[in-house]
Protein backbone atom coordinates (compact mmCIF):
# COMPACT_ATOMS: atom_id res chain seq x y z
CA UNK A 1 203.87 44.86 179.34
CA UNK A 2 200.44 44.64 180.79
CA UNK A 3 197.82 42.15 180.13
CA UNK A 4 193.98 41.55 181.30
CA UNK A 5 192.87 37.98 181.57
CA UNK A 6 188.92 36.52 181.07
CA UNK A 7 188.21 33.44 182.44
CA UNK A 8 184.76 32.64 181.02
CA UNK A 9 182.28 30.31 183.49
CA UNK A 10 183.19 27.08 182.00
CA UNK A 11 187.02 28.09 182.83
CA UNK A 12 185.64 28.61 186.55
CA UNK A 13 183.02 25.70 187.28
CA UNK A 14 185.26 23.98 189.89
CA UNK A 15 188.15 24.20 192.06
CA UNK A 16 189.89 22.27 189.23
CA UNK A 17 189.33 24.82 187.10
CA UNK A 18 190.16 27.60 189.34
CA UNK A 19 193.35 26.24 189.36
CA UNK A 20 193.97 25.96 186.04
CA UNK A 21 193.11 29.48 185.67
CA UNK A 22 195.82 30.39 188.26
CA UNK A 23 198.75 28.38 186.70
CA UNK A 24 197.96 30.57 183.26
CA UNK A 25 197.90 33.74 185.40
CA UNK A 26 201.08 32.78 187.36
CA UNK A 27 202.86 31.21 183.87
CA UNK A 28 202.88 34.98 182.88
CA UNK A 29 204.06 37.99 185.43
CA UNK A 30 202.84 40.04 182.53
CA UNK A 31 198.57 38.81 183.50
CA UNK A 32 198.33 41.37 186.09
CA UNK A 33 194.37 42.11 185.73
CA UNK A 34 192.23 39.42 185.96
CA UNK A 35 187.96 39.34 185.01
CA UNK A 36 186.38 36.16 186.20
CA UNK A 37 182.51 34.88 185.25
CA UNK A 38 180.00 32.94 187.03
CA UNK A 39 180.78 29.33 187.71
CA UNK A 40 179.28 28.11 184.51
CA UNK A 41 178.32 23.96 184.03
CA UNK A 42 180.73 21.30 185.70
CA UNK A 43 178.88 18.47 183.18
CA UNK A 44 176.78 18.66 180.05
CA UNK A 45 173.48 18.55 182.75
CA UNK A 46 174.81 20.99 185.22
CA UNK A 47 172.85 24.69 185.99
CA UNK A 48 174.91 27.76 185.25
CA UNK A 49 174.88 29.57 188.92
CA UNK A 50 173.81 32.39 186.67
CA UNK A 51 170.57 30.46 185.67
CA UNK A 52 170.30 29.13 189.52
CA UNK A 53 170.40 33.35 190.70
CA UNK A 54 167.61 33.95 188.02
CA UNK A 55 165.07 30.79 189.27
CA UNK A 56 165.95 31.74 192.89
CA UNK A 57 165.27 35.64 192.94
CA UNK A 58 162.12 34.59 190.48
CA UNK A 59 161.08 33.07 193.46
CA UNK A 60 161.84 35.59 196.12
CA UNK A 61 160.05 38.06 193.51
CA UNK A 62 156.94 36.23 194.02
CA UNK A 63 156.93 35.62 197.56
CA UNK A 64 157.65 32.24 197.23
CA UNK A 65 160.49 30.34 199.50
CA UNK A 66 163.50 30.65 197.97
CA UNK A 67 165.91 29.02 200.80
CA UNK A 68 166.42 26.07 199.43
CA UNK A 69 167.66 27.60 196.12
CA UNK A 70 169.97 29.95 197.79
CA UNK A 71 171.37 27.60 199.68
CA UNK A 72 172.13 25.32 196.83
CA UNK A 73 173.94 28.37 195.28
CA UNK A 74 176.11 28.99 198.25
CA UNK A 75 177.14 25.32 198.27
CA UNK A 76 178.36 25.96 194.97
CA UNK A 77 180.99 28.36 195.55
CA UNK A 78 182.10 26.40 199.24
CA UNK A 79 182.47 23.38 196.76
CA UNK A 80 185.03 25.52 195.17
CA UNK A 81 186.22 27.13 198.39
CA UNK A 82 186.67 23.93 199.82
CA UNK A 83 188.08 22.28 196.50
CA UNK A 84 190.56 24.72 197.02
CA UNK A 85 192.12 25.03 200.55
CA UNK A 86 190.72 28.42 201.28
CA UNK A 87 189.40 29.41 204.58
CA UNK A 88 187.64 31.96 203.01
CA UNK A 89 183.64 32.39 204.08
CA UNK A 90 180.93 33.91 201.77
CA UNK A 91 178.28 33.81 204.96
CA UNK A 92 178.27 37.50 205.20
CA UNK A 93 178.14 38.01 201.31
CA UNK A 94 174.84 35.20 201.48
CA UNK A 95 173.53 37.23 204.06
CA UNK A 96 173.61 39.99 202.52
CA UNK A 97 172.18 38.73 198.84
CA UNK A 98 168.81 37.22 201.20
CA UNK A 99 168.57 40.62 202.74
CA UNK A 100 168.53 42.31 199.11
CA UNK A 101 165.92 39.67 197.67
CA UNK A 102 164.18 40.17 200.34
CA UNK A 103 163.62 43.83 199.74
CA UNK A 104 163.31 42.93 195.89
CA UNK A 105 166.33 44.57 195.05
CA UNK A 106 166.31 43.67 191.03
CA UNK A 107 167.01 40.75 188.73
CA UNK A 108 169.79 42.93 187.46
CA UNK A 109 171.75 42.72 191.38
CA UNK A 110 170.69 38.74 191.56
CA UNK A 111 172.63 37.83 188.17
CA UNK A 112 175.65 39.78 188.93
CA UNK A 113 175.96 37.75 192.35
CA UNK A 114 177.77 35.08 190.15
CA UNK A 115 180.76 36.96 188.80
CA UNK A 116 181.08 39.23 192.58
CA UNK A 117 181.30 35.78 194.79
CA UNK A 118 183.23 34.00 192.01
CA UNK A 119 185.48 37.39 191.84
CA UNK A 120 186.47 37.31 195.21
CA UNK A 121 186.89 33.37 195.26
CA UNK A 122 189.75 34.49 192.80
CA UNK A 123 190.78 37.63 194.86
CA UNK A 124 191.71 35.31 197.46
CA UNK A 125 193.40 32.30 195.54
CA UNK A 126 195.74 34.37 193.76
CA UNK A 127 196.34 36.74 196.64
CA UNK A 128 195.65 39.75 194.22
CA UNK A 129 193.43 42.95 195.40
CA UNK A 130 189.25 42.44 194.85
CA UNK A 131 187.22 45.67 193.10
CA UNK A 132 183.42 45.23 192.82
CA UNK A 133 182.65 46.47 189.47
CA UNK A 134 179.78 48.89 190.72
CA UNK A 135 182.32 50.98 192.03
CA UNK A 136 183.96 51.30 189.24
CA UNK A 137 181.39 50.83 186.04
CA UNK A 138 179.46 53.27 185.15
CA UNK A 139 176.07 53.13 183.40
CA UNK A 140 174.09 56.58 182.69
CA UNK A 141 170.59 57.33 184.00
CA UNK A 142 169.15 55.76 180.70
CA UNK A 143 170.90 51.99 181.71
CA UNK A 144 173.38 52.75 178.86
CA UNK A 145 177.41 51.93 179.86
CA UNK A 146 179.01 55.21 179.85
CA UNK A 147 182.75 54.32 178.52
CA UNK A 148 184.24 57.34 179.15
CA UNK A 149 183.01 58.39 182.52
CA UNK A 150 184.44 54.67 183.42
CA UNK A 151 186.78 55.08 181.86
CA UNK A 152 188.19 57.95 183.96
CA UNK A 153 186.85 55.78 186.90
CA UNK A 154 188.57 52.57 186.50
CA UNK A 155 192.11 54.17 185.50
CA UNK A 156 192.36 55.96 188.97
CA UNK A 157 191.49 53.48 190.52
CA UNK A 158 193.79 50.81 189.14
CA UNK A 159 196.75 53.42 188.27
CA UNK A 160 199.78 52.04 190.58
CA UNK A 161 198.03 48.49 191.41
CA UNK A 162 200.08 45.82 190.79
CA UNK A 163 197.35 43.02 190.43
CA UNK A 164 193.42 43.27 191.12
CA UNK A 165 190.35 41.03 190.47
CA UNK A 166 187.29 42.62 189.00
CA UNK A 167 184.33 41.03 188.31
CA UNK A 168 182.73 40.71 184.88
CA UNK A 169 179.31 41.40 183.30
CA UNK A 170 177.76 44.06 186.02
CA UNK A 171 178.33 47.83 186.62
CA UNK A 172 175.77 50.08 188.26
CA UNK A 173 174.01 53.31 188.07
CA UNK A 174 175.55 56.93 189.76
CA UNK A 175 173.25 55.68 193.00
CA UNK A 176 175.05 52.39 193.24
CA UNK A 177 171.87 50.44 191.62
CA UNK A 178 173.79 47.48 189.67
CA UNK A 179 172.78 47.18 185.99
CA UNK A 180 174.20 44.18 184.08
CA UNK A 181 175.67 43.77 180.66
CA UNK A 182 173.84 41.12 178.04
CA UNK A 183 174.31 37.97 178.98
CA UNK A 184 178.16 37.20 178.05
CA UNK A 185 179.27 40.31 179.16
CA UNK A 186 181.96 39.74 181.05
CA UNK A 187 183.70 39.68 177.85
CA UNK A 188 183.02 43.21 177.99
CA UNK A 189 184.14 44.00 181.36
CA UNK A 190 187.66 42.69 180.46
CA UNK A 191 187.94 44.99 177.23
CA UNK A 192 187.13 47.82 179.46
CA UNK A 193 189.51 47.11 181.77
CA UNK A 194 191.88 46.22 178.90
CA UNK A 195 191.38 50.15 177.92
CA UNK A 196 191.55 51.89 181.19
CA UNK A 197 195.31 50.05 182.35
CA UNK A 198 196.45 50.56 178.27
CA UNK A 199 197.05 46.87 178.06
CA UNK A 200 199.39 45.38 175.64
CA UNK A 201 197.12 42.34 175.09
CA UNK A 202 193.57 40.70 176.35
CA UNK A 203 193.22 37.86 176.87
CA UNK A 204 190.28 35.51 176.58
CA UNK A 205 190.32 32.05 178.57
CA UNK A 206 187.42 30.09 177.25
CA UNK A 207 186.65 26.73 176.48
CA UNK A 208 187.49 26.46 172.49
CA UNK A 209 190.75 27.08 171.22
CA UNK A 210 190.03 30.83 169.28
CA UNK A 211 187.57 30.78 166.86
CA UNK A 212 186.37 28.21 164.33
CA UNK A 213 185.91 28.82 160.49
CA UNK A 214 182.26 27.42 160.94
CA UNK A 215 180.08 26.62 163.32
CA UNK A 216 181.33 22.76 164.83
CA UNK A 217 177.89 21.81 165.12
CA UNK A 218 176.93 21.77 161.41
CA UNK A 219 180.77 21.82 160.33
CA UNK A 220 183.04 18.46 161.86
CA UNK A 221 186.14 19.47 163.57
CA UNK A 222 186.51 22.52 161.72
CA UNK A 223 189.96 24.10 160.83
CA UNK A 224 190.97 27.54 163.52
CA UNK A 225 191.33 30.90 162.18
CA UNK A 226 194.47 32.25 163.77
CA UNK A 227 193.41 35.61 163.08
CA UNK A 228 190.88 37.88 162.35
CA UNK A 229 190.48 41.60 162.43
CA UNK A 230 187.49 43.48 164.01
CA UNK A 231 185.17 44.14 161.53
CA UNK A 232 185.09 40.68 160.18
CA UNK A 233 184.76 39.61 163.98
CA UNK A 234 182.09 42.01 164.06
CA UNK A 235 180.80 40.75 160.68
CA UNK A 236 180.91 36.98 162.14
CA UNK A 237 179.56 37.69 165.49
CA UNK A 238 176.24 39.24 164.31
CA UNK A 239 174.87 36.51 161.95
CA UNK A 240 175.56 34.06 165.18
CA UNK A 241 179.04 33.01 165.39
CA UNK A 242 179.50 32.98 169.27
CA UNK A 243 182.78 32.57 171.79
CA UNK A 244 183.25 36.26 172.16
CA UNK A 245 180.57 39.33 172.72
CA UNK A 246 180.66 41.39 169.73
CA UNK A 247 180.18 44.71 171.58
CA UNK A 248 183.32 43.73 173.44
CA UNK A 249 185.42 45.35 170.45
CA UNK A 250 184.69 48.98 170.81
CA UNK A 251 186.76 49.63 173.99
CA UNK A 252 190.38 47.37 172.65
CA UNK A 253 189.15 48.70 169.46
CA UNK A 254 189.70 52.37 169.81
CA UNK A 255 192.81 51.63 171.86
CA UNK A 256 194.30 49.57 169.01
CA UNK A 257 194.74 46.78 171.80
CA UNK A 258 194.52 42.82 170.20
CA UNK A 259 192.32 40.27 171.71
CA UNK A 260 193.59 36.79 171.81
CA UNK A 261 190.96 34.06 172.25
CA UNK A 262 192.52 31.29 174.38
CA UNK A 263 191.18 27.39 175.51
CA UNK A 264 191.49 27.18 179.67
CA UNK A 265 191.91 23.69 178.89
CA UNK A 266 194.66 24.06 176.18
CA UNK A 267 196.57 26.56 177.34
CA UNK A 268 199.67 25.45 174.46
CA UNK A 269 197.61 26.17 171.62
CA UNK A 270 197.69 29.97 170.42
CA UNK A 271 194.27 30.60 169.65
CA UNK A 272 192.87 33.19 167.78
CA UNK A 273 194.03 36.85 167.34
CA UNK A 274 191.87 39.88 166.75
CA UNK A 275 193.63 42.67 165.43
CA UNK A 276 192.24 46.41 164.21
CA UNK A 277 194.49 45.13 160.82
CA UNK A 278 196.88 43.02 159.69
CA UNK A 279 199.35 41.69 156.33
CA UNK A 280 199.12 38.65 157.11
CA UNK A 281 196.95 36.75 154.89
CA UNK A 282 194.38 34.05 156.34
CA UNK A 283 195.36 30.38 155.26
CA UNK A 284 192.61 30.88 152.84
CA UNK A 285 190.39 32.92 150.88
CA UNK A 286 187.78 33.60 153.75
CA UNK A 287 187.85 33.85 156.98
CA UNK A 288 184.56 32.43 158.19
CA UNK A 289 181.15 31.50 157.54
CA UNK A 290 178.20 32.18 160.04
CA UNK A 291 174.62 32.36 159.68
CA UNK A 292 170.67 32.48 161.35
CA UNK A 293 167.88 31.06 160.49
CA UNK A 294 164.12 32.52 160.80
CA UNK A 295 164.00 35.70 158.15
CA UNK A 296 161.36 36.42 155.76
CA UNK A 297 161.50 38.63 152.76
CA UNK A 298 158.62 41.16 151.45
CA UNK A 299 159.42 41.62 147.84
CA UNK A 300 158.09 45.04 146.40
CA UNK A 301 157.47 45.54 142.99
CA UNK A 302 157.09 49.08 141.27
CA UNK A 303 157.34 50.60 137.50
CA UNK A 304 160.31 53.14 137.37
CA UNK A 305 161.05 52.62 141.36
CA UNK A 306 164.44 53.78 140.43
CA UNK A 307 163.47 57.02 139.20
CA UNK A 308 160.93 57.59 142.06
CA UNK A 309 163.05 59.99 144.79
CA UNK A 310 162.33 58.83 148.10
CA UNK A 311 160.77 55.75 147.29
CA UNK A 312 162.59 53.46 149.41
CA UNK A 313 162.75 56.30 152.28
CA UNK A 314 158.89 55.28 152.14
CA UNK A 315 159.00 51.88 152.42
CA UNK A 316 161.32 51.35 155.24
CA UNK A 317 159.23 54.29 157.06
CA UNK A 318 156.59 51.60 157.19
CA UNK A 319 158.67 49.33 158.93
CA UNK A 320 160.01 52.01 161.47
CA UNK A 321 156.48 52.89 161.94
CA UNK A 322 156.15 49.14 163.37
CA UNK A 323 158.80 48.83 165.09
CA UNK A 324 160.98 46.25 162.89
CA UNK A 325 164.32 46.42 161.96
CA UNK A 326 165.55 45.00 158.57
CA UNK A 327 168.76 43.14 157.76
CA UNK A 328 169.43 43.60 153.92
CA UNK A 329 167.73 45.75 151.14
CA UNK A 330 168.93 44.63 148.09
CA UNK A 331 167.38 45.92 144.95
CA UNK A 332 166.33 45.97 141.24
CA UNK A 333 165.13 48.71 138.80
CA UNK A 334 162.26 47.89 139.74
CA UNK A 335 162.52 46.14 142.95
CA UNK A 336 163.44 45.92 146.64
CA UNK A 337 162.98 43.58 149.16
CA UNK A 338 163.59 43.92 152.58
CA UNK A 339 164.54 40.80 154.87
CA UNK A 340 163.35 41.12 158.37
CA UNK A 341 163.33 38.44 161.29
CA UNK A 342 159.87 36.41 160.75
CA UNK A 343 159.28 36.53 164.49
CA UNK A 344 159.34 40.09 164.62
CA UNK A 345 157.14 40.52 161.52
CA UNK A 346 154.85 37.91 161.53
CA UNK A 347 151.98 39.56 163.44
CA UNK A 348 152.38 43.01 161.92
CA UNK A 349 152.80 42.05 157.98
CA UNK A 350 149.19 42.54 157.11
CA UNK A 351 149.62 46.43 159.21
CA UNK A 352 153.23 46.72 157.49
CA UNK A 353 151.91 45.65 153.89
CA UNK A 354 149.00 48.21 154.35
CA UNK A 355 151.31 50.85 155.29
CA UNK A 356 153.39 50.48 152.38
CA UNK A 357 150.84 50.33 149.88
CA UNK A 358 149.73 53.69 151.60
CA UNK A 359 152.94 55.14 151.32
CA UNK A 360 154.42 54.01 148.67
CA UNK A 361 151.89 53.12 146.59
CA UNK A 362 154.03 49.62 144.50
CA UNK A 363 152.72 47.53 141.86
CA UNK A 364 152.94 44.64 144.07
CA UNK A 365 154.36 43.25 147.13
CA UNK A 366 154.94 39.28 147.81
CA UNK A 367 156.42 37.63 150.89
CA UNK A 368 158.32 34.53 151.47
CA UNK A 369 159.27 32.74 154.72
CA UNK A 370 161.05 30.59 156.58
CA UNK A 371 164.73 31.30 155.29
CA UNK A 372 168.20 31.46 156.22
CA UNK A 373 170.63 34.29 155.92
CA UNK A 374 174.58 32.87 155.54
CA UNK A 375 177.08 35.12 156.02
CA UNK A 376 180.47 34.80 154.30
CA UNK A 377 183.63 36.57 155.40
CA UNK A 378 186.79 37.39 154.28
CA UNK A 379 189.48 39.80 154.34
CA UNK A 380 191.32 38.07 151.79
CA UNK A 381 187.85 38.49 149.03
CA UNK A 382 188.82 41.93 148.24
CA UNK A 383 191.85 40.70 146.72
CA UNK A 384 190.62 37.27 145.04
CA UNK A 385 188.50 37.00 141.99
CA UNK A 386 186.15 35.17 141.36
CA UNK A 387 184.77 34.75 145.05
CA UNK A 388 180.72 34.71 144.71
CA UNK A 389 181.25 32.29 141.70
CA UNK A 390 183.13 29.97 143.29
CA UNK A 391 180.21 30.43 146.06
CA UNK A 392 177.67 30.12 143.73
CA UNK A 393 178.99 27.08 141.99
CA UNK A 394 179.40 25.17 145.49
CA UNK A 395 175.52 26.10 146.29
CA UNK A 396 174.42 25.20 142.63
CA UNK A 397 176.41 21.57 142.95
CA UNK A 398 174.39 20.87 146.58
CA UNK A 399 171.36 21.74 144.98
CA UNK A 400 170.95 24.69 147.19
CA UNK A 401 168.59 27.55 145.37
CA UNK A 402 169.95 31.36 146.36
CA UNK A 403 167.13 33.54 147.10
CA UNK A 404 168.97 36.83 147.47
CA UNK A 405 172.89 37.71 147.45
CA UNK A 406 174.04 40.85 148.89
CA UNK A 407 178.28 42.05 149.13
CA UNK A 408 178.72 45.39 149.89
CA UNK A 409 181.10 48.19 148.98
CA UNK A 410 184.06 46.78 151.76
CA UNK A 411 183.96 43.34 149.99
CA UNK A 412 184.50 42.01 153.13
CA UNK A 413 181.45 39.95 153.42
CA UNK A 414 179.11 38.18 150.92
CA UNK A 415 175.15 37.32 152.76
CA UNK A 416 173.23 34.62 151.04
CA UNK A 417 169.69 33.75 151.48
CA UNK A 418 168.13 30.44 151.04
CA UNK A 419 165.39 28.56 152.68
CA UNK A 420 165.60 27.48 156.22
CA UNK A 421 165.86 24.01 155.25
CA UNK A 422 169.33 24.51 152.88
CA UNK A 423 171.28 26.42 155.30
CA UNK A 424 173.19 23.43 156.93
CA UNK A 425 173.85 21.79 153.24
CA UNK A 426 174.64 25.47 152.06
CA UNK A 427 177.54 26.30 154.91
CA UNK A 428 179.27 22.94 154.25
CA UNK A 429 179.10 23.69 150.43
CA UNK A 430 180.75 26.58 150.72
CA UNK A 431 183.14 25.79 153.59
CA UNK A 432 183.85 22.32 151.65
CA UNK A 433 184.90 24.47 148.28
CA UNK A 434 187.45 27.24 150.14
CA UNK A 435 188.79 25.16 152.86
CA UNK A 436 188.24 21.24 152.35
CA UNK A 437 189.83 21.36 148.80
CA UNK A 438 192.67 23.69 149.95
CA UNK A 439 193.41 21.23 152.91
């Protein structure tokens, strides 16, 4: 068996942590590939070396003295260096980075400097072979990533290596320019690598056991799911529910390859398991509830719209037209409204509005802000009746009001909208009536 291991930033803030990291690597002969991130925060007020590369090539950028800031950075990773017994020197590497921010070289090169330095920090702890990731991921001309072409890449290159370090979050262009990932991307980098060795399993090392049925901020001490399949990951991690980039899936995904979410700090605990499907059934009736505030919808009102071919074809041309994407259409007879982030809309509407009245020619069109979309998901909903009942009973008890309710045809997922200022009371209502009263 193979498997890739992740170590997210907060795994790999300090030589305490690298060590951690090793004793999960060396617990397992199995964890032969290994993506590290940035040294993320060592305490609640530490800087994210990522953050500190950003504010220090800012500087360089604007022909400022950056020095100082660099040198803080490099003090960083000899903390860790130091922390951990290795006579290892990054003074050529630090050379190197001035040289490039010198010549303005791109805030894409200065972020990746995290994961390289950090990567080969690792190389040399564990004793396992370093590969930069420009040599080996590969984005097209356009700054897309170009899976297969990396694909091909990164499986020569690792075919018949035992162990090897490569970093996450960065690849570059055919030239050699790097180009980054989002930020959190590193995830990424291990589910490519993950595809190109045909791992068995990868791994995640974060700093949360898995993932959490709701969001621990508004939820206390939620329960864990112990697993989840993609599309409700997928489902999850776009209305906000974090721990794991959701474009991550698509390389495991195709591969059939499951992704186990695991705490650095807790290595006992199991974590949580994405899978492309499962039988088993989740402990209860949904798997998790996620949301985002700061949508608006524009409500449009026509005679006969349903009979009208094309109709809505001309109303969402008015939004393309303006460059906003929408998150749910649900409709009437005779209407549709379209919910669309308010920060995106709010200083086109009037343009938008016009444009629809142009093309589309409704009755009448009203708009409503500030509210909340909640996402809830479930693999087990298909199967249950009663679901959006029980969910509307739980909202209707906390005096929530629903402003829209949208499930579609998988019946994985049910979205709810209701105004910025319920969404809080309206994920504990519904996490409080399918997993407090089953507990």
């Amino acid at each position: 068996m193979k498997k890739v291991v992740k170590f997210g930033g907060s795994s790999l803030a300090s030589a305490e942590q690298f060590r951690k990291a090793a004793d999960i690597i060396h617990a397992d002969k199995e964890r032969r590939y290994v993506v590290p991130s940035a040294p993320g925060k060592r305490f609640p007020a530490d800087t994210k070396v990522t953050d500190m590369l950003y504010s220090c090539y800012h500087l360089a950028e604007e022909g400022q003295d950056y020095a100082g800031e660099l040198k803080e950075i490099e003090a960083r990773y000899q903390e860790i260096i130091d922390g951990l017994g290795l006579s290892l020197s990054l003074k050529e590497e630090f050379e190197t980075i001035h040289k490039q921010f010198q010549e303005k070289a791109g805030e894409n090169y200065a972020a990746s400097r995290g994961e390289y330095l950090n990567s080969i920090i690792m190389a040399a702890f564990l004793g396992y072979e370093f590969i930069d990731a420009a040599q080996v991921i590969r984005f097209d001309e356009n700054g897309d990533f170009d899976p297969e072409v990396t694909n091909q890449i990164l499986g020569e290159r690792l075919k018949g290596m035992e162990h090897a370090v490569i970093p996450g979050f960065y690849g570059a262009f055919a030239d050699g320019r790097v180009k980054t990932f989002s930020r959190g991307g590193s995830d990424i980098t291990g589910s490519i690598v993950a595809r190109a060795v045909r791992a068995d399993v990868y791994e995640n090392w974060t700093d949360v056991s898995g993932f959490l049925v709701a969001d621990p901020r508004i939820i206390e001490n939620p329960e864990a799911i112990e697993t989840i399949t993609y599309k409700e990951l997928r489902e999850l991690s776009y209305m906000g529910a974090g721990v794991f980039h959701e474009d991550a899936i698509f390389p495991v995904r195709r591969e059939g390859i499951p992704i186990n979410i695991r705490n650095t700090n807790k290595p006992e605990n199991a974590g949580t398991w994405i899978v492309e499907s499962t039988c088993q059934k989740s402990r209860y009736v949904i798997t998790g509830i996620a949301g985002k505030k700061g949508f608006c919808s524009v409500n449009i009102e026509k005679a006969m719209m349903n009979s009208e071919i094309g109709f809505g074809r001309k109303v969402l041309q008015a939004f393309e037209d303006y460059g906003i994407s929408f998150e749910h259409v649900p409709s009437g007879i005779d209407t549709m409204t379209i919910f669309v982030h308010q920060d995106e809309f709010i200083d086109k509407e009037q343009k938008v509005v016009s444009a629809i009245h142009r093309l589309a020619d409704p009755d009448s069109i009203d708009i409503e802000a500030d509210l909340a979309l909640v996402a809830v998901v479930g693999r087990g909903m298909k199967s249950t009746r009663g679901t959006a009942g029980r969910i509307f009973s739980a909202l209707a008890h906390a005096n929530v009001n629903v402003k829209m309710i949208d499930q579609g045809s998988s019946e994985l997922n049910i979205i709810i909208g209701v105004a910025n200022d319920d969404f809080e009371t309206a994920i504990k209502a519904v996490y409080d009536i399918f997993v407090v009263s089953q507990l």
